[in-house]
PDB file of N, CA and C in Angstrom:
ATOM      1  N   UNK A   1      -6.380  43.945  55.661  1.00  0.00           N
ATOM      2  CA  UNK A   1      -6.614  44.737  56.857  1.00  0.00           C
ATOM      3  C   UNK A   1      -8.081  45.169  56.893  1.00  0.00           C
ATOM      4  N   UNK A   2      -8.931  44.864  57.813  1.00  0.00           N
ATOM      5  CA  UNK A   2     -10.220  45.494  58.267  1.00  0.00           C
ATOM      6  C   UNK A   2     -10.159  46.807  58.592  1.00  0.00           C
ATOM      7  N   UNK A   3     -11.198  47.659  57.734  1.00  0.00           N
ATOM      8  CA  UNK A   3     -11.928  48.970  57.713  1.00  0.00           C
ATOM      9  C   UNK A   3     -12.463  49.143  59.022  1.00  0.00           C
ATOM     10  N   UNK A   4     -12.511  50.763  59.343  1.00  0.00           N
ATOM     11  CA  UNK A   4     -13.465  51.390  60.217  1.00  0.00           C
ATOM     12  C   UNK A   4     -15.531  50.708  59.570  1.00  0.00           C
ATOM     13  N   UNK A   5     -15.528  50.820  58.557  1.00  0.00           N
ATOM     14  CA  UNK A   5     -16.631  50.544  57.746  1.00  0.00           C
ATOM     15  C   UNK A   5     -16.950  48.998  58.093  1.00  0.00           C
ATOM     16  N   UNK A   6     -15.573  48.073  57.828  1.00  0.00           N
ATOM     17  CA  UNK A   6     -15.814  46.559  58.425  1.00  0.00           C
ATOM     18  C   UNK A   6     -16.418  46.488  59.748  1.00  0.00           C
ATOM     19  N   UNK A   7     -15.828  47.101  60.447  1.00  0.00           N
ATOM     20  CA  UNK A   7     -16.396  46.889  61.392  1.00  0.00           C
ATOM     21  C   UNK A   7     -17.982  47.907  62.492  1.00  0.00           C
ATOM     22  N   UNK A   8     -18.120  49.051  61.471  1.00  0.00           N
ATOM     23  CA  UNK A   8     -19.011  49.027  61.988  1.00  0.00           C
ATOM     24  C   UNK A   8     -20.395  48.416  61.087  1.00  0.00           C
ATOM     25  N   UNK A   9     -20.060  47.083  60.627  1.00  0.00           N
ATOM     26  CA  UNK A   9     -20.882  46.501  59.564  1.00  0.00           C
ATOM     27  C   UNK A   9     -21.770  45.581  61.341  1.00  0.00           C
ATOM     28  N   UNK A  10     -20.930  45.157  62.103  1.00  0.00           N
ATOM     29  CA  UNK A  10     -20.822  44.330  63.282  1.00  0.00           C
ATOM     30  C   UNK A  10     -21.899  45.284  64.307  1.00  0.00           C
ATOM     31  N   UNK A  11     -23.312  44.310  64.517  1.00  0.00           N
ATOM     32  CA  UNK A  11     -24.386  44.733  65.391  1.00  0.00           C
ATOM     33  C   UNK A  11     -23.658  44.344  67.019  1.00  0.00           C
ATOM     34  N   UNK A  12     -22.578  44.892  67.933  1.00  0.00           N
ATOM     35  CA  UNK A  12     -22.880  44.293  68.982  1.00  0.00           C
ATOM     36  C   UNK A  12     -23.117  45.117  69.941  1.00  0.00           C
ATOM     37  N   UNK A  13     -23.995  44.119  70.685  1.00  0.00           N
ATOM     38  CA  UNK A  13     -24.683  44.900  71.705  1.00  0.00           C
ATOM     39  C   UNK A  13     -24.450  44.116  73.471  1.00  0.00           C
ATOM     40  N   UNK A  14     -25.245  44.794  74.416  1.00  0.00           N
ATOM     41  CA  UNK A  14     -25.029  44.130  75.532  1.00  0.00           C
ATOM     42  C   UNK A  14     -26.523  43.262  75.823  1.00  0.00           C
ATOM     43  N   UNK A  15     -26.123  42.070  76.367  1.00  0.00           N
ATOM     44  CA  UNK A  15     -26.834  41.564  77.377  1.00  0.00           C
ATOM     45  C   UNK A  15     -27.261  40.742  78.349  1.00  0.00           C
ATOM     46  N   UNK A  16     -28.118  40.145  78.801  1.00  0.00           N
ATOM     47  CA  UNK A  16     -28.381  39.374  80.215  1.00  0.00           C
ATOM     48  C   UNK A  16     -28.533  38.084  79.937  1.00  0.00           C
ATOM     49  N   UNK A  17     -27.813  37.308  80.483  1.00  0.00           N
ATOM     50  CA  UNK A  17     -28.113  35.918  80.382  1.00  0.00           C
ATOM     51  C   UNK A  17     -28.895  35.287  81.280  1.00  0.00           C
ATOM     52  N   UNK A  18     -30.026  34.542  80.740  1.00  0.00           N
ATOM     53  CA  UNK A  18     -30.924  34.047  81.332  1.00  0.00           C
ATOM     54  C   UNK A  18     -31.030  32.917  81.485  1.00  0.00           C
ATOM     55  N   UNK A  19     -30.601  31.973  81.218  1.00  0.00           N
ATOM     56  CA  UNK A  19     -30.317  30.504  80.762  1.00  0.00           C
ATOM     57  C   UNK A  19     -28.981  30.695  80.531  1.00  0.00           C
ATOM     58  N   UNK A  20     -28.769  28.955  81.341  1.00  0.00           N
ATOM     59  CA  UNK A  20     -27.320  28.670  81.013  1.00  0.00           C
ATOM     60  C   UNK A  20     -27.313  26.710  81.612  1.00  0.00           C
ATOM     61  N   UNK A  21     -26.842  26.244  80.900  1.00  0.00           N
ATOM     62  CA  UNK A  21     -26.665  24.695  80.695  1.00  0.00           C
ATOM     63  C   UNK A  21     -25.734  24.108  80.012  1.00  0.00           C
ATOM     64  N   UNK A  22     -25.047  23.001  80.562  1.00  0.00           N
ATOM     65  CA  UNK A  22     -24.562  22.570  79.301  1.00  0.00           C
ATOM     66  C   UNK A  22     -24.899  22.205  78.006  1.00  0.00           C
ATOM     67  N   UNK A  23     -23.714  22.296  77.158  1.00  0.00           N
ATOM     68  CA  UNK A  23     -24.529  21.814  75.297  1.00  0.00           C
ATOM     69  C   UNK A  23     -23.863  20.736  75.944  1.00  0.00           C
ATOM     70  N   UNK A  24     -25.132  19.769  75.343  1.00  0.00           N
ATOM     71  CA  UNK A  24     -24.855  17.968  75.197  1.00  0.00           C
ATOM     72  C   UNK A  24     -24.613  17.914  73.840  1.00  0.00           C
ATOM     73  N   UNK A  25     -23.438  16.627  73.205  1.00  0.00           N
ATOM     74  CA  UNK A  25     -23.292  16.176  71.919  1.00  0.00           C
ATOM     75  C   UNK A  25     -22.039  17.269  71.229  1.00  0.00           C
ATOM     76  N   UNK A  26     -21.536  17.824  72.227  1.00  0.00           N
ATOM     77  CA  UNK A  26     -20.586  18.450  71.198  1.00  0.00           C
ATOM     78  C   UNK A  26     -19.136  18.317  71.460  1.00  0.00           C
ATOM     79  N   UNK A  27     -17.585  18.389  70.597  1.00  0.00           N
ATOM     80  CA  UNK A  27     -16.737  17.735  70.763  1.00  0.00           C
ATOM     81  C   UNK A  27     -15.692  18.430  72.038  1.00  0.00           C
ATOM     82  N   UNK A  28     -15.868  19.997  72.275  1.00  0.00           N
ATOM     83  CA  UNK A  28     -15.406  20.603  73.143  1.00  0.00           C
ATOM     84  C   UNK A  28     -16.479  21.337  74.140  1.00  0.00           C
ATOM     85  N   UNK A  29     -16.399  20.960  75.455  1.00  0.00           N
ATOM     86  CA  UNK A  29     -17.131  21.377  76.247  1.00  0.00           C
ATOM     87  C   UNK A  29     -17.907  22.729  75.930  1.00  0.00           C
ATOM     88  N   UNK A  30     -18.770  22.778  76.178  1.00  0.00           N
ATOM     89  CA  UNK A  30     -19.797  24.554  75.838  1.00  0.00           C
ATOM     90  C   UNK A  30     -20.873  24.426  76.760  1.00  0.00           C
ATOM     91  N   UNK A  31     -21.709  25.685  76.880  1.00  0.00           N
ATOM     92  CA  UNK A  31     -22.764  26.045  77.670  1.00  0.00           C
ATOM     93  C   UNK A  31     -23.246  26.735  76.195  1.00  0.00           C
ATOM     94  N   UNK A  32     -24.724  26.102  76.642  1.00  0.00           N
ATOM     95  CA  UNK A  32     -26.231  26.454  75.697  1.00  0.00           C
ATOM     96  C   UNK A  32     -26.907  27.710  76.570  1.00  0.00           C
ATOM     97  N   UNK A  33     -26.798  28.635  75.521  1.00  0.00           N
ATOM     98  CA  UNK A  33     -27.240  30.299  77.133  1.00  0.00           C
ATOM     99  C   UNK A  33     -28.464  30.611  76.001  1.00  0.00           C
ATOM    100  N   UNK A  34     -29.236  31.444  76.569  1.00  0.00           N
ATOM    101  CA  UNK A  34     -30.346  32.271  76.087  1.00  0.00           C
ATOM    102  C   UNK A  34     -29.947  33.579  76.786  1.00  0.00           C
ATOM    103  N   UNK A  35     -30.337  34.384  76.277  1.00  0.00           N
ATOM    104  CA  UNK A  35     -29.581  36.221  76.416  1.00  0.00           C
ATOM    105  C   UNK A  35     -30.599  36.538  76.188  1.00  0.00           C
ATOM    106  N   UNK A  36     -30.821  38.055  77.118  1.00  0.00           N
ATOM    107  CA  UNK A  36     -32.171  39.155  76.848  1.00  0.00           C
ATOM    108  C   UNK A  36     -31.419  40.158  76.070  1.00  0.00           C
ATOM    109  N   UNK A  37     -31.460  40.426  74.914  1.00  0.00           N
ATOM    110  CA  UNK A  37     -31.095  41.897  74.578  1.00  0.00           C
ATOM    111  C   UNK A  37     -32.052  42.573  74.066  1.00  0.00           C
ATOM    112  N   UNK A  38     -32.794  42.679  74.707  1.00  0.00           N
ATOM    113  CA  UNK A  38     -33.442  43.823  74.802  1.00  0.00           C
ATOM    114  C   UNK A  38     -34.591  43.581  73.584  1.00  0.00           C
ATOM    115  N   UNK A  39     -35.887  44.985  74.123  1.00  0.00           N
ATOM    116  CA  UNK A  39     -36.925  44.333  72.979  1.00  0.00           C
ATOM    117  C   UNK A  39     -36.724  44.566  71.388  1.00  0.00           C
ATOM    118  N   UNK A  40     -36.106  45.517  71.431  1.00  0.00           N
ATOM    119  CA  UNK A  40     -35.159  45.260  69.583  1.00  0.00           C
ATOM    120  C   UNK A  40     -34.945  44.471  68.944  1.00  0.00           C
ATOM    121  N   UNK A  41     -33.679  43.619  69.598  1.00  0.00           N
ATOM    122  CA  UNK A  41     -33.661  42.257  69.307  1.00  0.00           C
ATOM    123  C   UNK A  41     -34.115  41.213  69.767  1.00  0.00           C
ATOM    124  N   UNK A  42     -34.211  41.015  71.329  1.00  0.00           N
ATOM    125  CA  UNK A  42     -34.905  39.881  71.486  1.00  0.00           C
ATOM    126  C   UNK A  42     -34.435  39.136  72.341  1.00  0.00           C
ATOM    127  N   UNK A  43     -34.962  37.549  72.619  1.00  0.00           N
ATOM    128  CA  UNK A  43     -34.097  36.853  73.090  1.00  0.00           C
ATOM    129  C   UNK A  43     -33.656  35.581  72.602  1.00  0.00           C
ATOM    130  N   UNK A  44     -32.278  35.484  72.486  1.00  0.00           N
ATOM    131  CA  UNK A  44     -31.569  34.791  71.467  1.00  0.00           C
ATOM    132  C   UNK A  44     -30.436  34.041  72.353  1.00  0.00           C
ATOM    133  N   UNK A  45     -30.083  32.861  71.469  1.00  0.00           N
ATOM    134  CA  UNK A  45     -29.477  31.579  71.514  1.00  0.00           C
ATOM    135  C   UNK A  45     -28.273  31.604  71.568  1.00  0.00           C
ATOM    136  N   UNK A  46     -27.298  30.917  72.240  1.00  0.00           N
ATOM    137  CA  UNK A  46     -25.913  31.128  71.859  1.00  0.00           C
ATOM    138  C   UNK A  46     -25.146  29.961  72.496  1.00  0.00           C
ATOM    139  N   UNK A  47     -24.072  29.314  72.004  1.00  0.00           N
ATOM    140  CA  UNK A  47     -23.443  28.195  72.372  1.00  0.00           C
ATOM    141  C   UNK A  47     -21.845  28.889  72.564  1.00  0.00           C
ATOM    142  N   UNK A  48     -21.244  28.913  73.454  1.00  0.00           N
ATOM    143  CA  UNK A  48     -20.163  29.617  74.043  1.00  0.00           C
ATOM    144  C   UNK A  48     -19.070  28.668  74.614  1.00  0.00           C
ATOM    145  N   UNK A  49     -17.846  28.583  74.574  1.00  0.00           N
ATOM    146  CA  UNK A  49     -16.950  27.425  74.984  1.00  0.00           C
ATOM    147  C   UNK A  49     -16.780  28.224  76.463  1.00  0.00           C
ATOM    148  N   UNK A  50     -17.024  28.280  77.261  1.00  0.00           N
ATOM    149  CA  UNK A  50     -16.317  29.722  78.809  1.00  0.00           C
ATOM    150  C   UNK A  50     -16.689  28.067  79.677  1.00  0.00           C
ATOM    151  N   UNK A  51     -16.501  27.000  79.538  1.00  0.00           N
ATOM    152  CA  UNK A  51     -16.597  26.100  80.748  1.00  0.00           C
ATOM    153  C   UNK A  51     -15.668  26.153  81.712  1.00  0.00           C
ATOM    154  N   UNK A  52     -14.513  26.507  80.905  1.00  0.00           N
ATOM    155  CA  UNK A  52     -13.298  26.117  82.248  1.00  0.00           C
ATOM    156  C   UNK A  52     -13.129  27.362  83.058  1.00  0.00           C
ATOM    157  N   UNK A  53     -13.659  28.671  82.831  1.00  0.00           N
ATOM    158  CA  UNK A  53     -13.849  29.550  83.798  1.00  0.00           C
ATOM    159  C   UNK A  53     -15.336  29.687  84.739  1.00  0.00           C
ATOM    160  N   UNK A  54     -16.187  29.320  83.994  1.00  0.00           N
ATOM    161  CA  UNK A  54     -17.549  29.930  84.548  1.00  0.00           C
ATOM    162  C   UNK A  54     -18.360  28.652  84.672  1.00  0.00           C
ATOM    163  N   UNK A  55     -19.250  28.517  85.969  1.00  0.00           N
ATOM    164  CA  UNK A  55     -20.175  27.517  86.265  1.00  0.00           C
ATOM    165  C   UNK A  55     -21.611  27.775  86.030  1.00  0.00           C
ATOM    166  N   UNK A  56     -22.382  27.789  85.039  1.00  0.00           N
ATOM    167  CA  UNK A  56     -23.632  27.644  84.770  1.00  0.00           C
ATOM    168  C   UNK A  56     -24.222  28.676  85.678  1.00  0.00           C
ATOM    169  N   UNK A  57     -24.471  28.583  87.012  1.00  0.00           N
ATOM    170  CA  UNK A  57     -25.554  29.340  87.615  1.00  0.00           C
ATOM    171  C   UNK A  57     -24.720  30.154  88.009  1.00  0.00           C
ATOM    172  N   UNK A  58     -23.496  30.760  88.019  1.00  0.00           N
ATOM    173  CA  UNK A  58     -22.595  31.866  87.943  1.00  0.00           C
ATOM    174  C   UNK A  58     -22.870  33.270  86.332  1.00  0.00           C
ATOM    175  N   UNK A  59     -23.653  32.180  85.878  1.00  0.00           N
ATOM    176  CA  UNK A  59     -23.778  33.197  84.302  1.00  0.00           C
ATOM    177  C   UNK A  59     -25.259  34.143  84.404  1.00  0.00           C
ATOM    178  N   UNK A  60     -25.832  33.339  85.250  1.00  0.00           N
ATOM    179  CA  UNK A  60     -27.230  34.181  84.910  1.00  0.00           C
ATOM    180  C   UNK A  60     -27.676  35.453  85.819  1.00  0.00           C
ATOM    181  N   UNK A  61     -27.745  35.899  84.950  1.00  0.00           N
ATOM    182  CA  UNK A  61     -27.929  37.276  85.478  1.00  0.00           C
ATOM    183  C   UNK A  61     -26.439  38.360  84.673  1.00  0.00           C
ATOM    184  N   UNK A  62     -25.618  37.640  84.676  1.00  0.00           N
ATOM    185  CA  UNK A  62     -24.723  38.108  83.839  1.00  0.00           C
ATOM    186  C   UNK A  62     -24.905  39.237  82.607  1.00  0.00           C
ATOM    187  N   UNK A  63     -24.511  39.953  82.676  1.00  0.00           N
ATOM    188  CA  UNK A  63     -24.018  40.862  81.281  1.00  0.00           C
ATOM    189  C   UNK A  63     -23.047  40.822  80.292  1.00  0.00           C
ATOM    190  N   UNK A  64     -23.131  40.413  79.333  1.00  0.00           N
ATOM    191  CA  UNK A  64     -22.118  40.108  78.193  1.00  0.00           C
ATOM    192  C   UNK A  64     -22.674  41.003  76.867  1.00  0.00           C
ATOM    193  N   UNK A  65     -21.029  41.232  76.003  1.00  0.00           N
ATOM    194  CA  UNK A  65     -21.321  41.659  74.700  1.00  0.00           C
ATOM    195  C   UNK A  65     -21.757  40.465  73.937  1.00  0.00           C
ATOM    196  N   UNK A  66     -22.564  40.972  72.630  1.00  0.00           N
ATOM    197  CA  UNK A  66     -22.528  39.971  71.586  1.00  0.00           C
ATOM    198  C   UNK A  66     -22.831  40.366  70.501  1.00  0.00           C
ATOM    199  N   UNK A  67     -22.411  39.677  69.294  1.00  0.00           N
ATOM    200  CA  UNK A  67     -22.134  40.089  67.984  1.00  0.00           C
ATOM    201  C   UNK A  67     -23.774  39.400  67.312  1.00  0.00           C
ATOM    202  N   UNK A  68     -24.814  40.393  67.479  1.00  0.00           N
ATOM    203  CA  UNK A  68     -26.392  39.618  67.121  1.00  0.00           C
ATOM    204  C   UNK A  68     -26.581  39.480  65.544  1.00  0.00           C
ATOM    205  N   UNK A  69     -25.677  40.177  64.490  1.00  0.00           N
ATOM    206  CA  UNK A  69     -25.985  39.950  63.260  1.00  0.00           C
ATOM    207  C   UNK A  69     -25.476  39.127  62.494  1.00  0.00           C
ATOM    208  N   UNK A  70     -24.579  37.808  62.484  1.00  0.00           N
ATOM    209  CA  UNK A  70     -24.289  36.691  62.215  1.00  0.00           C
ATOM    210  C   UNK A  70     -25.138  35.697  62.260  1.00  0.00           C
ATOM    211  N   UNK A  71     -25.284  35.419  60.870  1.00  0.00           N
ATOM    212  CA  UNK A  71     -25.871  34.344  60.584  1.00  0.00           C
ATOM    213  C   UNK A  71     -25.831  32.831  61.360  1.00  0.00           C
ATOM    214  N   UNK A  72     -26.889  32.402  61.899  1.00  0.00           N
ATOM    215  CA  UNK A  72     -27.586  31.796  63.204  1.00  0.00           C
ATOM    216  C   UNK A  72     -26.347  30.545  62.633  1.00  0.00           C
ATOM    217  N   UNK A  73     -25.653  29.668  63.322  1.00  0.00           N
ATOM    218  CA  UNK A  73     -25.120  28.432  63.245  1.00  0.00           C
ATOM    219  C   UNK A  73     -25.237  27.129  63.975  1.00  0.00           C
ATOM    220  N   UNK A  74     -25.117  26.159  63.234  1.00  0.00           N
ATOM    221  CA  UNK A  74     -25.494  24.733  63.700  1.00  0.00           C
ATOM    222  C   UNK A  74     -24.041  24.499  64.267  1.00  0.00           C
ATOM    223  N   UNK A  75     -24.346  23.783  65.894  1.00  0.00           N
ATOM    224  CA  UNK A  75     -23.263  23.285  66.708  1.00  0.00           C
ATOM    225  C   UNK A  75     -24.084  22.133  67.183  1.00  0.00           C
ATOM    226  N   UNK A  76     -23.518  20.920  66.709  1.00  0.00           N
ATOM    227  CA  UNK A  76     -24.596  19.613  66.703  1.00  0.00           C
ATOM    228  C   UNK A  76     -26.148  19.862  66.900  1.00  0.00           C
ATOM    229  N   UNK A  77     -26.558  19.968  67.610  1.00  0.00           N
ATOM    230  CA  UNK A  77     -28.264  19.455  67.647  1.00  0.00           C
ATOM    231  C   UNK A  77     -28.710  20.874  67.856  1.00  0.00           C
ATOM    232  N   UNK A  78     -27.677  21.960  68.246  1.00  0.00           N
ATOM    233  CA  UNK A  78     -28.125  23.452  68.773  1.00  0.00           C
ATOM    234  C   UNK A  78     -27.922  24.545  67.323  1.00  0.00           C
ATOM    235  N   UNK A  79     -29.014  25.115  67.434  1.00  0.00           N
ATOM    236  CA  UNK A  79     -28.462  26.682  66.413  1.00  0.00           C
ATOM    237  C   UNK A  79     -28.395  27.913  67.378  1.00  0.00           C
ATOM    238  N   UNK A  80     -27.114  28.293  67.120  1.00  0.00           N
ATOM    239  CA  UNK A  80     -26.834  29.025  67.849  1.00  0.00           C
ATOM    240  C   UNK A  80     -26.645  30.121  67.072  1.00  0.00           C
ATOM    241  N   UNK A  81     -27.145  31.478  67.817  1.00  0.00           N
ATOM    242  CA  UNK A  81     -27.886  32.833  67.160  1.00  0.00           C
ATOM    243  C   UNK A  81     -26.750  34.306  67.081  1.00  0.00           C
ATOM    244  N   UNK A  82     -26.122  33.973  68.151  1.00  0.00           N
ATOM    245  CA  UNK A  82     -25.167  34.815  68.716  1.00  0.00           C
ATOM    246  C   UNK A  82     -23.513  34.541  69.234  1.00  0.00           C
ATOM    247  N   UNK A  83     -23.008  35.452  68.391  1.00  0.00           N
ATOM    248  CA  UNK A  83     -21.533  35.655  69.200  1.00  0.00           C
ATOM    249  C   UNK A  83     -21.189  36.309  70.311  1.00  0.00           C
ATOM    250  N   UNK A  84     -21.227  34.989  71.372  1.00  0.00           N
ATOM    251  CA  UNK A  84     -20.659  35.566  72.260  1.00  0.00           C
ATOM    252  C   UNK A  84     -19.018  36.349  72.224  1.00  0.00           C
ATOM    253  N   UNK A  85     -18.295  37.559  73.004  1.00  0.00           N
ATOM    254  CA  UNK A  85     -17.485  37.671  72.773  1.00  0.00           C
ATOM    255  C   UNK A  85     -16.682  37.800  74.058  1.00  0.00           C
ATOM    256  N   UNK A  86     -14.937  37.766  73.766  1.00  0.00           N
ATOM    257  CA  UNK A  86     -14.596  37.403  74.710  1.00  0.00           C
ATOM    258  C   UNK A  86     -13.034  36.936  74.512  1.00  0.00           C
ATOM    259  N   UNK A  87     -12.324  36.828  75.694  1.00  0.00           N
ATOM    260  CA  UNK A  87     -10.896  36.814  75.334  1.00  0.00           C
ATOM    261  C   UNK A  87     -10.426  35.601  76.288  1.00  0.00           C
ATOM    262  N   UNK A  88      -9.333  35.021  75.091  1.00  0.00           N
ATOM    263  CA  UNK A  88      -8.525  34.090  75.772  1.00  0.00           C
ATOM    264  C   UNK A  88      -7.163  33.835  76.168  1.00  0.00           C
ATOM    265  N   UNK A  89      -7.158  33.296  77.431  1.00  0.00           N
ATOM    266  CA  UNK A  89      -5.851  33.160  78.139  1.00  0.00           C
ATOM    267  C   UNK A  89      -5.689  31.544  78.450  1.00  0.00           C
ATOM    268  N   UNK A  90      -5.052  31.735  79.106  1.00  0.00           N
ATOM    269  CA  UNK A  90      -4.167  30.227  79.211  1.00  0.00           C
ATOM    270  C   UNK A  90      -5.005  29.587  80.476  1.00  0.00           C
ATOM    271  N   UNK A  91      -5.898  30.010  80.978  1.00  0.00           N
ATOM    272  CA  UNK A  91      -7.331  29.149  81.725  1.00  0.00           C
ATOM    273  C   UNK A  91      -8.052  28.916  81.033  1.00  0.00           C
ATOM    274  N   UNK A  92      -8.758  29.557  79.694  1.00  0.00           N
ATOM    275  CA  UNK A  92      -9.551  29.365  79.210  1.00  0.00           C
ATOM    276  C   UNK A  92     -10.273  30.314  78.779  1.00  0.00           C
ATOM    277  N   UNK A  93     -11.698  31.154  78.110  1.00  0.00           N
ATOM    278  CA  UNK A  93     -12.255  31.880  77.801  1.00  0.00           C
ATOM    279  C   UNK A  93     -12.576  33.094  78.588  1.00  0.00           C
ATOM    280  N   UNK A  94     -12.126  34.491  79.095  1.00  0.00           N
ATOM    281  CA  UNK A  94     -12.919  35.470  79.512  1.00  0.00           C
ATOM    282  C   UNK A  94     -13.498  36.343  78.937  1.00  0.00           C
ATOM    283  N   UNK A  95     -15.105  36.212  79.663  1.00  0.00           N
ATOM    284  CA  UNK A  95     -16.253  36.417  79.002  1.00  0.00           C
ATOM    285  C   UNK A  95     -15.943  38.659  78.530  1.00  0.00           C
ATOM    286  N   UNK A  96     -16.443  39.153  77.429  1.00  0.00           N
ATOM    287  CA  UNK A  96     -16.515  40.474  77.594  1.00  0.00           C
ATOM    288  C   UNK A  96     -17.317  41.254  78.558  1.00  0.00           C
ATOM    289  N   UNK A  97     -17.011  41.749  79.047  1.00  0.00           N
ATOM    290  CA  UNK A  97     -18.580  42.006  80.241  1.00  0.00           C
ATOM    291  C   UNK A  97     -18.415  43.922  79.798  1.00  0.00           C
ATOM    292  N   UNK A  98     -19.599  44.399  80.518  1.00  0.00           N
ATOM    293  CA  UNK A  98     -19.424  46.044  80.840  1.00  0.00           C
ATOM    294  C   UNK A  98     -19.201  45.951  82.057  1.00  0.00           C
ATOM    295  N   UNK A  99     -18.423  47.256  82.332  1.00  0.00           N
ATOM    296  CA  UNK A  99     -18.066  47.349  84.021  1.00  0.00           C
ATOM    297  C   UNK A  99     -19.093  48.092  84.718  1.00  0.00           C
ATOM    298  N   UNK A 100     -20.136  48.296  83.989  1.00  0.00           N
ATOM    299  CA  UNK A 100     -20.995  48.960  84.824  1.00  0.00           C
ATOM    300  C   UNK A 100     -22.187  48.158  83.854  1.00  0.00           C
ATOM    301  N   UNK A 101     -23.348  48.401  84.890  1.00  0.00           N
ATOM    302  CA  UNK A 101     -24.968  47.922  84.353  1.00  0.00           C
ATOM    303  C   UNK A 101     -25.310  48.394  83.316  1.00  0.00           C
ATOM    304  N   UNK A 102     -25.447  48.521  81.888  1.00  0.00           N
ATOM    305  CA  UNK A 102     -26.032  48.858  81.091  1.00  0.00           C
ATOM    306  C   UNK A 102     -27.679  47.927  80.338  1.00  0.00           C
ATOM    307  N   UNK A 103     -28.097  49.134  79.498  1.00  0.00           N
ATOM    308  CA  UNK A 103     -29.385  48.308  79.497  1.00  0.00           C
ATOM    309  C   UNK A 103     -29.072  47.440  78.003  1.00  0.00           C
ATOM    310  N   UNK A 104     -30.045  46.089  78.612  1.00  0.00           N
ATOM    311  CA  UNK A 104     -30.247  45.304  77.326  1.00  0.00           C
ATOM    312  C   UNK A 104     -30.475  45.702  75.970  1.00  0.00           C
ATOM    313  N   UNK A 105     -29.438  45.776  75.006  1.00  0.00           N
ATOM    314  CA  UNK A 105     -29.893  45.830  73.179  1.00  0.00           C
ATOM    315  C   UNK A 105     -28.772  47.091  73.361  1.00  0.00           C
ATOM    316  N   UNK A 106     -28.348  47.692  74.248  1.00  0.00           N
ATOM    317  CA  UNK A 106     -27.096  48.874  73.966  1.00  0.00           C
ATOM    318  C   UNK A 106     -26.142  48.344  73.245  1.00  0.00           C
ATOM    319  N   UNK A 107     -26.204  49.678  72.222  1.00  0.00           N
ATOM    320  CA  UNK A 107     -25.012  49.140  71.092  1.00  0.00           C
ATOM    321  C   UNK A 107     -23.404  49.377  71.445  1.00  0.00           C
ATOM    322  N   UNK A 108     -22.579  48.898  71.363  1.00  0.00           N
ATOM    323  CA  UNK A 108     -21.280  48.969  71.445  1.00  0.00           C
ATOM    324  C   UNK A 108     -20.942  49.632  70.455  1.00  0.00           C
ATOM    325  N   UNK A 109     -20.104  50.858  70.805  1.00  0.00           N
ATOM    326  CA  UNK A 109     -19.430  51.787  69.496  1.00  0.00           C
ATOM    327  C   UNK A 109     -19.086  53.022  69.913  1.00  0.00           C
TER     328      UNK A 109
END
């Protein structure tokens, strides 16, 4: 069972997606995004499966959580920096969002 402590080991924060494309070369459909979170962290990489809900130029500008302190991972030719987060149903991936505007690098907690 995961700790209060486990989890606040977990950096996530909110932010803006600025880029969004498909990842080429990989075995289940994904989008290659770049995210602003803010000048703290930065702007960082992320490979996300959300195809069968969301169309590329539907994402940008977008607000999403993400998990920024996980060690960066290789998804074929992409390293991807960030966990996107997010819940699934029987369409496919929905993205975490805030229901209201918050600013880039806000921590979740």
């Amino acid at each position: 069972m995961a700790t209060f402590e486990d989890f606040m080991k977990l950096d996530i924060r909110v932010g803006t997606i600025i880029e969004a494309s498909a990842l080429e070369g990989v075995r289940k459909p994904a989008y290659k995004l770049k995210i602003d979170f803010g000048s703290e962290v930065g702007i960082k990489k992320s490979s996300a499966q959300i195809t069968d809900l969301y169309k590329p130029e539907e994402l940008i500008g977008k607000q999403i959580f993400g998990v920024v302190n996980f060690p960066p991972k290789q998804i074929a030719s992409f390293k991807s920096e960030v966990l996107v987060l997010g819940a699934y149903n029987e369409s496919g991936v929905i993205l975490a969002i805030p229901d209201l505007k918050a600013d880039n690098g806000n921590k979740l907690g």
